[in-house]
PDB file of N, CA and C in Angstrom:
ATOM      1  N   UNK A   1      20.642  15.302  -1.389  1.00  0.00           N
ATOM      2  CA  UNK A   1      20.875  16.045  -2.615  1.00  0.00           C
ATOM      3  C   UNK A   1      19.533  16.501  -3.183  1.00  0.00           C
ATOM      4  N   UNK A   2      18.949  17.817  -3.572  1.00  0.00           N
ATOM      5  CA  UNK A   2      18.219  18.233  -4.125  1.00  0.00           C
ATOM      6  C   UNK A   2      18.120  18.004  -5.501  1.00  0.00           C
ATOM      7  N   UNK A   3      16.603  17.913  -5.925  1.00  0.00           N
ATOM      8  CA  UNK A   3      16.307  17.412  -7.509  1.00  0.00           C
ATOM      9  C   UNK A   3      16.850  18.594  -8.289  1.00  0.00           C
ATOM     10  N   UNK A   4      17.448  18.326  -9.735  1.00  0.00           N
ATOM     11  CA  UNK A   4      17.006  19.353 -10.467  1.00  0.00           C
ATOM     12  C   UNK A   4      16.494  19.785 -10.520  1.00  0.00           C
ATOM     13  N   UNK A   5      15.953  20.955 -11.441  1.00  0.00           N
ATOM     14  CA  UNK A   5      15.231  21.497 -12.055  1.00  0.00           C
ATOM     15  C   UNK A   5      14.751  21.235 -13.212  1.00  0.00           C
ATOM     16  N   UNK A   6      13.629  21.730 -13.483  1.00  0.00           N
ATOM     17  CA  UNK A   6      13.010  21.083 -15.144  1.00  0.00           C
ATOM     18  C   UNK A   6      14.539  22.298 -15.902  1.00  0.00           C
ATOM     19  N   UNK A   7      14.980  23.191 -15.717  1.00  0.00           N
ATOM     20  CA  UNK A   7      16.046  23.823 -16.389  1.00  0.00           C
ATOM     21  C   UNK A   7      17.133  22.962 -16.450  1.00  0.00           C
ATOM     22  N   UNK A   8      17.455  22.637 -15.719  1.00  0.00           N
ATOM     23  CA  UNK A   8      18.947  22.000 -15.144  1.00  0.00           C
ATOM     24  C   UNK A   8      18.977  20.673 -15.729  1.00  0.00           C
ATOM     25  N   UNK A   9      17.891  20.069 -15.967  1.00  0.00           N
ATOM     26  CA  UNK A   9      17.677  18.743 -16.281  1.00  0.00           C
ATOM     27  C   UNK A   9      17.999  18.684 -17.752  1.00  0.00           C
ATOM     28  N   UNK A  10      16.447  19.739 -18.641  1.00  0.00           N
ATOM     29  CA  UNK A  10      16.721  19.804 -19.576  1.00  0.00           C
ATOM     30  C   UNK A  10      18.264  20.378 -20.350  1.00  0.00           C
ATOM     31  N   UNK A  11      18.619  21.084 -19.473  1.00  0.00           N
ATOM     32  CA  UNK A  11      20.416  21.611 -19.535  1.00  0.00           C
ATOM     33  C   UNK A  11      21.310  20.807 -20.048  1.00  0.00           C
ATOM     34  N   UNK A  12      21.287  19.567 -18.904  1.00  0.00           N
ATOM     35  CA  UNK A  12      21.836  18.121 -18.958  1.00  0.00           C
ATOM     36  C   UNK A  12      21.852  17.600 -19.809  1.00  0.00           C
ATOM     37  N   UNK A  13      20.527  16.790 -20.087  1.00  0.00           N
ATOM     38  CA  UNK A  13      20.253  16.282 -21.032  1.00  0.00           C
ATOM     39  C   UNK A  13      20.359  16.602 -22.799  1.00  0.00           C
ATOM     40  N   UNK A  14      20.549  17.990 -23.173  1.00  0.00           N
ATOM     41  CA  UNK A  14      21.182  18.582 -24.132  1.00  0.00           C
ATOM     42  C   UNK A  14      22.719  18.634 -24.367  1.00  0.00           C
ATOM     43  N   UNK A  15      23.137  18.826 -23.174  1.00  0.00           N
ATOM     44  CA  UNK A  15      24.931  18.754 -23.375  1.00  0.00           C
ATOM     45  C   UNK A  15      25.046  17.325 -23.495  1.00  0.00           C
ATOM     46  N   UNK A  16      24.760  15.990 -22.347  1.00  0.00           N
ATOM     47  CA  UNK A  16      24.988  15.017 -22.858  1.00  0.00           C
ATOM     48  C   UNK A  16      25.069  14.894 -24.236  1.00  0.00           C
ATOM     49  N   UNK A  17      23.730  15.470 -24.530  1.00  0.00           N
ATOM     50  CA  UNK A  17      23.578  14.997 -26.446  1.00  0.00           C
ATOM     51  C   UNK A  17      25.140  15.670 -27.454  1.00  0.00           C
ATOM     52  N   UNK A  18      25.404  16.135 -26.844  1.00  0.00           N
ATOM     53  CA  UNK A  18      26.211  17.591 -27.174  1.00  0.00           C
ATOM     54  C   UNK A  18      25.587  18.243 -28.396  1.00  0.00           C
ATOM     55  N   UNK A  19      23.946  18.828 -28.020  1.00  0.00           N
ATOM     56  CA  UNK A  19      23.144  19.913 -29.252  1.00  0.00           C
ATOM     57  C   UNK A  19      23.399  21.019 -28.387  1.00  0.00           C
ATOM     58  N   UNK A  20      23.609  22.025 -29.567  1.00  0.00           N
ATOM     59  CA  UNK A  20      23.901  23.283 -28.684  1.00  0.00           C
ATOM     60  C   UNK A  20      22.216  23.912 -28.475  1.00  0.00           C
ATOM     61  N   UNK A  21      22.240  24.993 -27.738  1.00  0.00           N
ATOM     62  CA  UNK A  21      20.959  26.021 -27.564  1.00  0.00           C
ATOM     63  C   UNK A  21      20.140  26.261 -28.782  1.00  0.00           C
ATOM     64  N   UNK A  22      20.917  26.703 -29.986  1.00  0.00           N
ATOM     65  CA  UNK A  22      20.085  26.890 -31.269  1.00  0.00           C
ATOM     66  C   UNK A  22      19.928  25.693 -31.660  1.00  0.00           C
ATOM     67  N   UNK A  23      20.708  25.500 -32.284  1.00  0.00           N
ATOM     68  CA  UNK A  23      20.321  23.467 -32.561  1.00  0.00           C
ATOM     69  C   UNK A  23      18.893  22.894 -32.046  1.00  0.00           C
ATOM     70  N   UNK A  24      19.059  23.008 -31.217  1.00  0.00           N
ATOM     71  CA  UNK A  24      17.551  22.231 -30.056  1.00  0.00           C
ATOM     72  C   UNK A  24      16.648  23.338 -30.533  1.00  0.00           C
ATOM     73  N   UNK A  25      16.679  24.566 -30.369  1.00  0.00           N
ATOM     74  CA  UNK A  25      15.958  25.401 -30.666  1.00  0.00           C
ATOM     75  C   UNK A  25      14.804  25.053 -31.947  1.00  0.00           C
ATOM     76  N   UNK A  26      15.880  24.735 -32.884  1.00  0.00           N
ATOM     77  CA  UNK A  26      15.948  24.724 -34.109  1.00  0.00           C
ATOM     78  C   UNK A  26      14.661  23.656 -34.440  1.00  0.00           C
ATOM     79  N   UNK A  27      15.572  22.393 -33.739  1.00  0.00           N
ATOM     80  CA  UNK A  27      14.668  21.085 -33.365  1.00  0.00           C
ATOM     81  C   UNK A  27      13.289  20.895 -33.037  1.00  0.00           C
ATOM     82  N   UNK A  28      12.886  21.831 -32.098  1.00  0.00           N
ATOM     83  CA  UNK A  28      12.060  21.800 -31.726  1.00  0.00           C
ATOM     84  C   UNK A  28      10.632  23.501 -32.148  1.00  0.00           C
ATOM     85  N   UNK A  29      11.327  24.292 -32.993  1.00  0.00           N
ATOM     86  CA  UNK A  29      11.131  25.455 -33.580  1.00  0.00           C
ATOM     87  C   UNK A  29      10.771  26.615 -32.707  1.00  0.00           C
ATOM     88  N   UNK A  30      11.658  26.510 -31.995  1.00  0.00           N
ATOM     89  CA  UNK A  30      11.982  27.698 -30.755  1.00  0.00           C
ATOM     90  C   UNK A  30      13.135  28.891 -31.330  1.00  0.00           C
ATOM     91  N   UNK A  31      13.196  29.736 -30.511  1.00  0.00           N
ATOM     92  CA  UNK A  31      14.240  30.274 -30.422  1.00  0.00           C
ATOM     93  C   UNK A  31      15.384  29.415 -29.575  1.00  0.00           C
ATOM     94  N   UNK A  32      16.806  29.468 -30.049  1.00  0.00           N
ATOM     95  CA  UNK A  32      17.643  29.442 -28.804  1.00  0.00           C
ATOM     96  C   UNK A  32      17.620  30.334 -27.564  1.00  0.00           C
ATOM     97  N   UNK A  33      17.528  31.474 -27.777  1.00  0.00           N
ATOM     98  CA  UNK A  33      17.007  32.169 -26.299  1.00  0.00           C
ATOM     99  C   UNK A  33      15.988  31.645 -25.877  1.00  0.00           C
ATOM    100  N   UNK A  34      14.771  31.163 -26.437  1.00  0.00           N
ATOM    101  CA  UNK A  34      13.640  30.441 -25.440  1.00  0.00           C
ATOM    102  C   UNK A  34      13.833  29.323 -24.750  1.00  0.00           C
ATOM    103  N   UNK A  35      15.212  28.804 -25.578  1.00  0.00           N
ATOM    104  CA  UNK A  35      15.660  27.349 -25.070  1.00  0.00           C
ATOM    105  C   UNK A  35      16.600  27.963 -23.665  1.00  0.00           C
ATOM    106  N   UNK A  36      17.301  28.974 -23.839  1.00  0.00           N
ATOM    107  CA  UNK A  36      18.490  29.262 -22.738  1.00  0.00           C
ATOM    108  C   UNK A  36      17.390  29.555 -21.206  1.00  0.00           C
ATOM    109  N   UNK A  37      16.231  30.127 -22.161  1.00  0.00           N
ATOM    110  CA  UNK A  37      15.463  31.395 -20.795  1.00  0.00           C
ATOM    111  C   UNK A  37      14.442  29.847 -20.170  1.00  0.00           C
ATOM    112  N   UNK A  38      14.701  28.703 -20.846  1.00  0.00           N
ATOM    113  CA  UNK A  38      13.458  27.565 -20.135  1.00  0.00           C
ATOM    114  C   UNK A  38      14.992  26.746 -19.691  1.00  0.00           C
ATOM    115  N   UNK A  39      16.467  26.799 -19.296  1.00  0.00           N
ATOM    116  CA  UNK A  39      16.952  26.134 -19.163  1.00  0.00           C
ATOM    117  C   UNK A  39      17.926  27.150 -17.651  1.00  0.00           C
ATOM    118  N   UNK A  40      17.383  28.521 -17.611  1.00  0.00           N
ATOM    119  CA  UNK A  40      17.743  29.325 -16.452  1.00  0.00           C
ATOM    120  C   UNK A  40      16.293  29.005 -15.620  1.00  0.00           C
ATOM    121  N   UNK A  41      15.320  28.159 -15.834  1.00  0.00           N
ATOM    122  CA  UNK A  41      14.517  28.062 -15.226  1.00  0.00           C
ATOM    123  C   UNK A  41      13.521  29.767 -14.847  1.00  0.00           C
ATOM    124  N   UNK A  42      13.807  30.475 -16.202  1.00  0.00           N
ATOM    125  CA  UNK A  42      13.326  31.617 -16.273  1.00  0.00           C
ATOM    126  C   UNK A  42      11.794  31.723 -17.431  1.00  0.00           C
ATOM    127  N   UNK A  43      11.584  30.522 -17.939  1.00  0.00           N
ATOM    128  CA  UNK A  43      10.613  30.359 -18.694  1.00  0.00           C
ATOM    129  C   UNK A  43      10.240  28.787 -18.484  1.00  0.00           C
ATOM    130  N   UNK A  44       8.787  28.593 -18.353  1.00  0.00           N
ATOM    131  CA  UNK A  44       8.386  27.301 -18.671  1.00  0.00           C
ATOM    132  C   UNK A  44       7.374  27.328 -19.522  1.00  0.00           C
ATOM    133  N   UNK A  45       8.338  25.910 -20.108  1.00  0.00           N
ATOM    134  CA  UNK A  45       7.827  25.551 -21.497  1.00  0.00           C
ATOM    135  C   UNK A  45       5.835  25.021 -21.813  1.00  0.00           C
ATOM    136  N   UNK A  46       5.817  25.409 -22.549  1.00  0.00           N
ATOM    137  CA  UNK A  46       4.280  24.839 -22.696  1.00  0.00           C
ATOM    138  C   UNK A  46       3.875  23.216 -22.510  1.00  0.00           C
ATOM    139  N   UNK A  47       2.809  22.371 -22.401  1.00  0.00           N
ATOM    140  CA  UNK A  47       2.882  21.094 -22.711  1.00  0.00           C
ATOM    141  C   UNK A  47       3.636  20.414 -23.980  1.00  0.00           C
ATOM    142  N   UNK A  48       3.063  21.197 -24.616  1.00  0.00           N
ATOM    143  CA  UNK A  48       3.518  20.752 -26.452  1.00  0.00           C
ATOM    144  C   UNK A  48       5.172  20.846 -26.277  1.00  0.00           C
ATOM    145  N   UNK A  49       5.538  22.317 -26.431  1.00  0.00           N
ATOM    146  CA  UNK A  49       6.671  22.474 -26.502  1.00  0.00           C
ATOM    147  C   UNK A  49       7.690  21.109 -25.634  1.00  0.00           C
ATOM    148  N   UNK A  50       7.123  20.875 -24.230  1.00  0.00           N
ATOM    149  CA  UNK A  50       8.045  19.819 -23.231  1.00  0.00           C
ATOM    150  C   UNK A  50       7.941  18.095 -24.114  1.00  0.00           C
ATOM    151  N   UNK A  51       6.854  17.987 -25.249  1.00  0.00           N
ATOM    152  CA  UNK A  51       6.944  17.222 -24.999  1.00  0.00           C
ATOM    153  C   UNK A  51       7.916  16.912 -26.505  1.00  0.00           C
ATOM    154  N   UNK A  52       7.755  17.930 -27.435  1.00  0.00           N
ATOM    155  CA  UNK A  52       8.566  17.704 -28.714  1.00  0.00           C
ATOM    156  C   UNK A  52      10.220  18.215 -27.934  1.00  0.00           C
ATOM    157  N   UNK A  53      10.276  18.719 -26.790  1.00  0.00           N
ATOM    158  CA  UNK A  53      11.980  18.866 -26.236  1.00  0.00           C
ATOM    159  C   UNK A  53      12.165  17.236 -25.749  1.00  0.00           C
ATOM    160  N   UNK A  54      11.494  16.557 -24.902  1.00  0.00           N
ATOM    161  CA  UNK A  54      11.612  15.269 -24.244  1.00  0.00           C
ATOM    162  C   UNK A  54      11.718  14.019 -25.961  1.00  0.00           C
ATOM    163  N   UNK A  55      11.531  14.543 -26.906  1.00  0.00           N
ATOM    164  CA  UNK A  55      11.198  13.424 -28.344  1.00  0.00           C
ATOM    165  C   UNK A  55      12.223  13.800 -28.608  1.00  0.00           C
ATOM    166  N   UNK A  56      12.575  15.183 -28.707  1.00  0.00           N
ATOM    167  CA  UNK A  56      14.525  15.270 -29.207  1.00  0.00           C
ATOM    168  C   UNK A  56      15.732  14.661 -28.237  1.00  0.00           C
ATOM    169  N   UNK A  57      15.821  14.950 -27.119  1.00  0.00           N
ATOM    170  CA  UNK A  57      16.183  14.749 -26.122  1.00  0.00           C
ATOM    171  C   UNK A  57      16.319  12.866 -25.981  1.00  0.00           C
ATOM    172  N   UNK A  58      15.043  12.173 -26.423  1.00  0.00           N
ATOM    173  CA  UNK A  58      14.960  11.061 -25.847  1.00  0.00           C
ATOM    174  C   UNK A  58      14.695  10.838 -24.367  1.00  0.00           C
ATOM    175  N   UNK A  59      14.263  11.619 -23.690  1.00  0.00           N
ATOM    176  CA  UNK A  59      13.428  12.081 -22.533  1.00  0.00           C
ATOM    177  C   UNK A  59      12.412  11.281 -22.496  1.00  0.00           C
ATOM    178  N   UNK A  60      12.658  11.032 -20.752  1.00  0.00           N
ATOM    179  CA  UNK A  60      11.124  10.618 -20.611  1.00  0.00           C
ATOM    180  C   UNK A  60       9.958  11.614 -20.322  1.00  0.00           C
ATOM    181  N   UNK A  61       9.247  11.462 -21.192  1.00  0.00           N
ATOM    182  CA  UNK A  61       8.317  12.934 -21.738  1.00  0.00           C
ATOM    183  C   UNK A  61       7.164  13.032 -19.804  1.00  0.00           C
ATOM    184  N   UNK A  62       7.069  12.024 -19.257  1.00  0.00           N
ATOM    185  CA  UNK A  62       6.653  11.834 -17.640  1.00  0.00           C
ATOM    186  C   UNK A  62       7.628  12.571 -16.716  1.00  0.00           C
ATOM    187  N   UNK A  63       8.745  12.532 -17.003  1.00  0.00           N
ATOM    188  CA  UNK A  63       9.615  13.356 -15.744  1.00  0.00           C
ATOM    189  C   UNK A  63       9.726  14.579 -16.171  1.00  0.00           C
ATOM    190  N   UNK A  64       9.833  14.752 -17.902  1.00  0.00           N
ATOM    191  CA  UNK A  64       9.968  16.589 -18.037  1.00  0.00           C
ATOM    192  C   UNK A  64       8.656  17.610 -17.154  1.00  0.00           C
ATOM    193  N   UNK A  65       7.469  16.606 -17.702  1.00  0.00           N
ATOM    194  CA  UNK A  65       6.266  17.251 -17.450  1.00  0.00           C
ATOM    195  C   UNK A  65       5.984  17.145 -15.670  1.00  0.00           C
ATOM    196  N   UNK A  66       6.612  16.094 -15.323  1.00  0.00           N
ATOM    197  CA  UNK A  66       6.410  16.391 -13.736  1.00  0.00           C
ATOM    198  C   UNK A  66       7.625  17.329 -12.902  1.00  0.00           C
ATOM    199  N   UNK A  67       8.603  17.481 -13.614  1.00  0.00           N
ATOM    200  CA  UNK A  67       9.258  18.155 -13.208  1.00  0.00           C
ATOM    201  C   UNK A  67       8.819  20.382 -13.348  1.00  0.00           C
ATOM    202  N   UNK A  68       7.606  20.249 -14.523  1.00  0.00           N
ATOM    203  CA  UNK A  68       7.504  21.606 -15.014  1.00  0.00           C
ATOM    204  C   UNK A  68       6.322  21.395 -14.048  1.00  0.00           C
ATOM    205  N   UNK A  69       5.955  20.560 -13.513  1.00  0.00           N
ATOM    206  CA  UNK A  69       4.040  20.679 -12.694  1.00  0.00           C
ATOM    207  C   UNK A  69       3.671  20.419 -13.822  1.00  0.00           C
ATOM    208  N   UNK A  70       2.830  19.832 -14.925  1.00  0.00           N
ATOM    209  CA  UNK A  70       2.066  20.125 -16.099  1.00  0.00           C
ATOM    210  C   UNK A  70       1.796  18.112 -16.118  1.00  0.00           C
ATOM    211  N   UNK A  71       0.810  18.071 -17.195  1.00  0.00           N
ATOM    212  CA  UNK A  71      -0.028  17.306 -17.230  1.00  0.00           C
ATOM    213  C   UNK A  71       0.224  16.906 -18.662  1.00  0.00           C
ATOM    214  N   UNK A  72       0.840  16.274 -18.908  1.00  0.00           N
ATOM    215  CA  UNK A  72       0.627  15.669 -20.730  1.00  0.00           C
ATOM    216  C   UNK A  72      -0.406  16.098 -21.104  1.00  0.00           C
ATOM    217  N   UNK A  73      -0.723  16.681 -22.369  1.00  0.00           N
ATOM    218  CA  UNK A  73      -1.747  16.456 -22.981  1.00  0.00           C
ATOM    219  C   UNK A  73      -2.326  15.125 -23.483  1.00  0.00           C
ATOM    220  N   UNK A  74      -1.683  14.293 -23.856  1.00  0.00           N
ATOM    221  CA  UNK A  74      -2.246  13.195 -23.838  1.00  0.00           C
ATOM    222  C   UNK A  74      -3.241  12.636 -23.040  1.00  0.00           C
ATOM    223  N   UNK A  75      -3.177  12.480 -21.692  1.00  0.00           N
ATOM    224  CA  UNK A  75      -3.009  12.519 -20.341  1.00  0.00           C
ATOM    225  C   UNK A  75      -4.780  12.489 -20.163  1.00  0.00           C
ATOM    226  N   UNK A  76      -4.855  14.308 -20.327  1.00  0.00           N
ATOM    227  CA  UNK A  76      -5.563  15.124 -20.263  1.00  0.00           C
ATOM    228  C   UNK A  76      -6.929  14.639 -21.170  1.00  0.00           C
ATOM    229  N   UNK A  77      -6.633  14.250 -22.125  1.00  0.00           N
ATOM    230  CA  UNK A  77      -7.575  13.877 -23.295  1.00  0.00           C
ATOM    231  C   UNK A  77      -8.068  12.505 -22.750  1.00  0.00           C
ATOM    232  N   UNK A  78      -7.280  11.795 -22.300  1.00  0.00           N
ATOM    233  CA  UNK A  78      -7.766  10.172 -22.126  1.00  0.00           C
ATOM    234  C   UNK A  78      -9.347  10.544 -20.950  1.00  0.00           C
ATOM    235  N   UNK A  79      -8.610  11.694 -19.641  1.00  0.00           N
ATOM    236  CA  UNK A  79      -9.538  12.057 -18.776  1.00  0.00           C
ATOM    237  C   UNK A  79     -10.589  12.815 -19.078  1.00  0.00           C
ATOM    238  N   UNK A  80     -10.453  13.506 -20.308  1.00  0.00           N
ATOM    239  CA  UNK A  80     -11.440  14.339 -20.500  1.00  0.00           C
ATOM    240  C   UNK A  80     -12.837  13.165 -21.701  1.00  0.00           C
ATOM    241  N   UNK A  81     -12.009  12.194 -22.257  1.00  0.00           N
ATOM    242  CA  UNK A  81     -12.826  11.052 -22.779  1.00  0.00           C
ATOM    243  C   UNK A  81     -13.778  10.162 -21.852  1.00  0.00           C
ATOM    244  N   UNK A  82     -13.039   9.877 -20.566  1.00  0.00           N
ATOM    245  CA  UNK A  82     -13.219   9.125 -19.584  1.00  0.00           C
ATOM    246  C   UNK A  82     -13.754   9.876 -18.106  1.00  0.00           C
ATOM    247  N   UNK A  83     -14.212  10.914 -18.247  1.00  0.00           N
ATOM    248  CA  UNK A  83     -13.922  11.582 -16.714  1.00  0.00           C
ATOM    249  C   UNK A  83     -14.450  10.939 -15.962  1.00  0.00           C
ATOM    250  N   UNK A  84     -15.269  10.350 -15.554  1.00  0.00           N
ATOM    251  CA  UNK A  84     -16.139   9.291 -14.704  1.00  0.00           C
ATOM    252  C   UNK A  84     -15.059   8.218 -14.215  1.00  0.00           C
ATOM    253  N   UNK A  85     -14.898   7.451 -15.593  1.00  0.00           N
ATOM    254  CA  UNK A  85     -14.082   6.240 -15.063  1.00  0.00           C
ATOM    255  C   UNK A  85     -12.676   6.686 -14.660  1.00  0.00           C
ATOM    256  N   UNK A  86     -12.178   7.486 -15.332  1.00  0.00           N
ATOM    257  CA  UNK A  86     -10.756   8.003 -14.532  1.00  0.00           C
ATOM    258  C   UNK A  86     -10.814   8.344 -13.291  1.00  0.00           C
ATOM    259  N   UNK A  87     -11.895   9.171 -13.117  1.00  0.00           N
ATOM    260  CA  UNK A  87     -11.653   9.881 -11.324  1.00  0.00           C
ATOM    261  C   UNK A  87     -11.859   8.731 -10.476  1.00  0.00           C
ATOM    262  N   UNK A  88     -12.883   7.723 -10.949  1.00  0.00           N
ATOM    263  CA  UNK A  88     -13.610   6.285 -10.166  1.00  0.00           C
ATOM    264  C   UNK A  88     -12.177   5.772  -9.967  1.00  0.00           C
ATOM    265  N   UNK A  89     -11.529   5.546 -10.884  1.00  0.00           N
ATOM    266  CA  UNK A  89     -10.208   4.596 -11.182  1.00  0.00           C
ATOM    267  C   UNK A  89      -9.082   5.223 -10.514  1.00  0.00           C
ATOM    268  N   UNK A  90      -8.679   6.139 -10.472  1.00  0.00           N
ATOM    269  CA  UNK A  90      -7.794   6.800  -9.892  1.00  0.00           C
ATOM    270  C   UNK A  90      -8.286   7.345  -7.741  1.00  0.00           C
ATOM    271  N   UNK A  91      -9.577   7.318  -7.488  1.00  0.00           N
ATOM    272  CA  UNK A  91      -9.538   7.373  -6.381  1.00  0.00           C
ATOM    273  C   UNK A  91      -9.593   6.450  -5.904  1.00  0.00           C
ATOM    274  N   UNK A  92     -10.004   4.876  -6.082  1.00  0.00           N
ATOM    275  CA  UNK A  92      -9.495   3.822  -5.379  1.00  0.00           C
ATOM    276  C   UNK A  92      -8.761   3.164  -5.791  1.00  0.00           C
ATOM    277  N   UNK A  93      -7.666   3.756  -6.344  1.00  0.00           N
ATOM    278  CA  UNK A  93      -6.432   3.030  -6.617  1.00  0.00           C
ATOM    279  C   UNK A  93      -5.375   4.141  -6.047  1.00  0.00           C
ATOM    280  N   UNK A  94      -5.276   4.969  -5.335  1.00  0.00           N
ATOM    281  CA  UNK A  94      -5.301   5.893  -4.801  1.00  0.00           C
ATOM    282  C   UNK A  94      -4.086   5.482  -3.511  1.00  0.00           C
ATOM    283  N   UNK A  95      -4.116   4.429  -3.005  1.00  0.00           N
ATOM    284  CA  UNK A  95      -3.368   3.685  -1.740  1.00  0.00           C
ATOM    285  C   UNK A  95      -2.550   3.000  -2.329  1.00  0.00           C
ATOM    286  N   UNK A  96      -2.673   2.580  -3.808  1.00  0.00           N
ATOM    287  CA  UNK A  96      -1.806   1.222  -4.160  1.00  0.00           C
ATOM    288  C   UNK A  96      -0.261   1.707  -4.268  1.00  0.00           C
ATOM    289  N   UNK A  97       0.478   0.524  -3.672  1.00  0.00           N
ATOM    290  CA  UNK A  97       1.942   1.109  -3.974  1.00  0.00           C
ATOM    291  C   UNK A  97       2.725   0.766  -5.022  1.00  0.00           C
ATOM    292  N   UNK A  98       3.754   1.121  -5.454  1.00  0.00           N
ATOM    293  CA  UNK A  98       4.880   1.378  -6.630  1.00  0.00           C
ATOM    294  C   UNK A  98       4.424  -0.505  -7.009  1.00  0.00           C
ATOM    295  N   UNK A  99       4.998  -1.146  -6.599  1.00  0.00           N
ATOM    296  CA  UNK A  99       4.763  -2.339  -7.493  1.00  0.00           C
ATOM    297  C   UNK A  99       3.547  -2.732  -7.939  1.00  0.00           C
ATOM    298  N   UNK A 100       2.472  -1.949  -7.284  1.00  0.00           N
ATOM    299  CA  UNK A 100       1.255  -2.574  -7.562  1.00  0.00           C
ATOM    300  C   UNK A 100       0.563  -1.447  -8.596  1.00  0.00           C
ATOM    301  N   UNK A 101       1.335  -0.820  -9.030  1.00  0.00           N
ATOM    302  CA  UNK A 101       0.705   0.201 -10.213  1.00  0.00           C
ATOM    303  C   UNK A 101       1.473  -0.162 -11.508  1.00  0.00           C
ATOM    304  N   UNK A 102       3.077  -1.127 -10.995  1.00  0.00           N
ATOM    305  CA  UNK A 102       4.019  -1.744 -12.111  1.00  0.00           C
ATOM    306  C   UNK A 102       2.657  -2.856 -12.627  1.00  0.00           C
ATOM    307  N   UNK A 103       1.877  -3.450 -11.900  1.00  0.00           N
ATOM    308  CA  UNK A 103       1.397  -4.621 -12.332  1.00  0.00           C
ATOM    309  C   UNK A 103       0.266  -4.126 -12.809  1.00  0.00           C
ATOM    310  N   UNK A 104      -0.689  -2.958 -12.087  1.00  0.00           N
ATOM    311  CA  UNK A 104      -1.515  -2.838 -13.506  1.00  0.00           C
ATOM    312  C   UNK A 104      -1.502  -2.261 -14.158  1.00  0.00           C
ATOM    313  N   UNK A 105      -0.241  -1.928 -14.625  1.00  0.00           N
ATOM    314  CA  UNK A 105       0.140  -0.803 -16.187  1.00  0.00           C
ATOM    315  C   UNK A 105       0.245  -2.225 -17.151  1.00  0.00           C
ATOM    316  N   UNK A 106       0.780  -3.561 -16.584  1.00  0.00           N
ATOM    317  CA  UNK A 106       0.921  -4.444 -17.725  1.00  0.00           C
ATOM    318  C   UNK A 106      -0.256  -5.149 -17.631  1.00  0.00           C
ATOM    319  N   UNK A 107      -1.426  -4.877 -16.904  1.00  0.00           N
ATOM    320  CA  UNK A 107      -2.984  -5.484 -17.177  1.00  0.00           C
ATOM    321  C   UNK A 107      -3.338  -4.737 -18.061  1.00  0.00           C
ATOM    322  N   UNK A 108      -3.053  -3.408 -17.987  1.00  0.00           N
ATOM    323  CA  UNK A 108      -3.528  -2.503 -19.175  1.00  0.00           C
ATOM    324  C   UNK A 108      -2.826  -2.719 -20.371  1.00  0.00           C
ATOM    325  N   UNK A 109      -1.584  -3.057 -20.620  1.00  0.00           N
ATOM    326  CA  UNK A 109      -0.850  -3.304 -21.951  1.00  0.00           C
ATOM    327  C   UNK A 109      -1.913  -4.759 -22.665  1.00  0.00           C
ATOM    328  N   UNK A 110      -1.676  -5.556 -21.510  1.00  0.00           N
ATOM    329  CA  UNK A 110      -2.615  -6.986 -21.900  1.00  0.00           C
ATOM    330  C   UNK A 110      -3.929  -6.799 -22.885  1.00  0.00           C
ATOM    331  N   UNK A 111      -4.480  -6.204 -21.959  1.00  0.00           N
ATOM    332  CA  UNK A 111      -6.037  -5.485 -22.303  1.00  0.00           C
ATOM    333  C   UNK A 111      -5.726  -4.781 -23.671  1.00  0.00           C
ATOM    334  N   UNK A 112      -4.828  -4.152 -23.811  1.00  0.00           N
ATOM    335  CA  UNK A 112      -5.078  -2.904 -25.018  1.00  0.00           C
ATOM    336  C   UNK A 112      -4.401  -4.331 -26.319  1.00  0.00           C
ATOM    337  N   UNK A 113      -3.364  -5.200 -25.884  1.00  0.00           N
ATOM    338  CA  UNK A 113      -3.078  -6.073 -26.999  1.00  0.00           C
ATOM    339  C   UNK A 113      -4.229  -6.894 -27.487  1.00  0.00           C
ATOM    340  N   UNK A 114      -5.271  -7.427 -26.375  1.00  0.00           N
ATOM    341  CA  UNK A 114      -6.015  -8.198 -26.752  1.00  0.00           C
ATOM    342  C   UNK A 114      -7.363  -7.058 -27.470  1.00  0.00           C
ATOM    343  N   UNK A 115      -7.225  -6.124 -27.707  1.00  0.00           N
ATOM    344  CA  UNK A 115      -8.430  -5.596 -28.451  1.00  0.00           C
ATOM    345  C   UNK A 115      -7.542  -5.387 -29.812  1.00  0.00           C
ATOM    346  N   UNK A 116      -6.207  -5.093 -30.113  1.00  0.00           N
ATOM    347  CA  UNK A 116      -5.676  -5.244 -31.673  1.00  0.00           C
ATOM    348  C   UNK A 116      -6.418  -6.552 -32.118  1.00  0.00           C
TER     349      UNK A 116
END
């Protein structure tokens, strides 16, 4: 079975809610046609825009943005704070697999509790 689309998804995930096109529109301060033309997969949405649709939605704001190709801004800022240690950090961690990136996302939660 083939993935959605960042359209099809976001599609979904709106009817579940049952918000119509303007509604969300509204929500997020779009047009409803900008919402219909990013949900025919005829427009993609900006960072910003994906990520205040994924906060209405209750989306995980990681699959909208990997589904559009795009990069959180968030994301973006941590690397552009860090560029050294991110690229260092990210190319030899580079091999590690799915459970072993589960375990150091909660070294990093650890780390960030113990500096509150």
């Amino acid at each position: 079975m083939s993935q959605e689309t960042l359209g099809q998804l976001i599609h979904r995930l709106r009817t579940e809610k049952k918000i119509g096109v303007r509604e969300l529109g509204r929500m997020v301060e779009v047009t409803g046609v900008h919402i219909s033309a990013i949900e025919k997969d005829k427009s993609t949405p900006s960072p910003e825009l994906l990520r205040k649709i994924a906060l209405k939605l209750n989306a995980d704001v990681d699959t909208l943005m990997n589904r559009a190709k795009q990069i959180d801004p968030e994301v973006i800022k941590v690397i552009r704070k860090n560029p050294y240690a991110v690229n260092d950090f990210l190319r030899s961690a580079k091999k590690l697999k799915k459970e072993q990136w589960a375990t150091m996302k909660k070294e990093a939660e650890k780390l960030l509790d113990k500096n509150k």
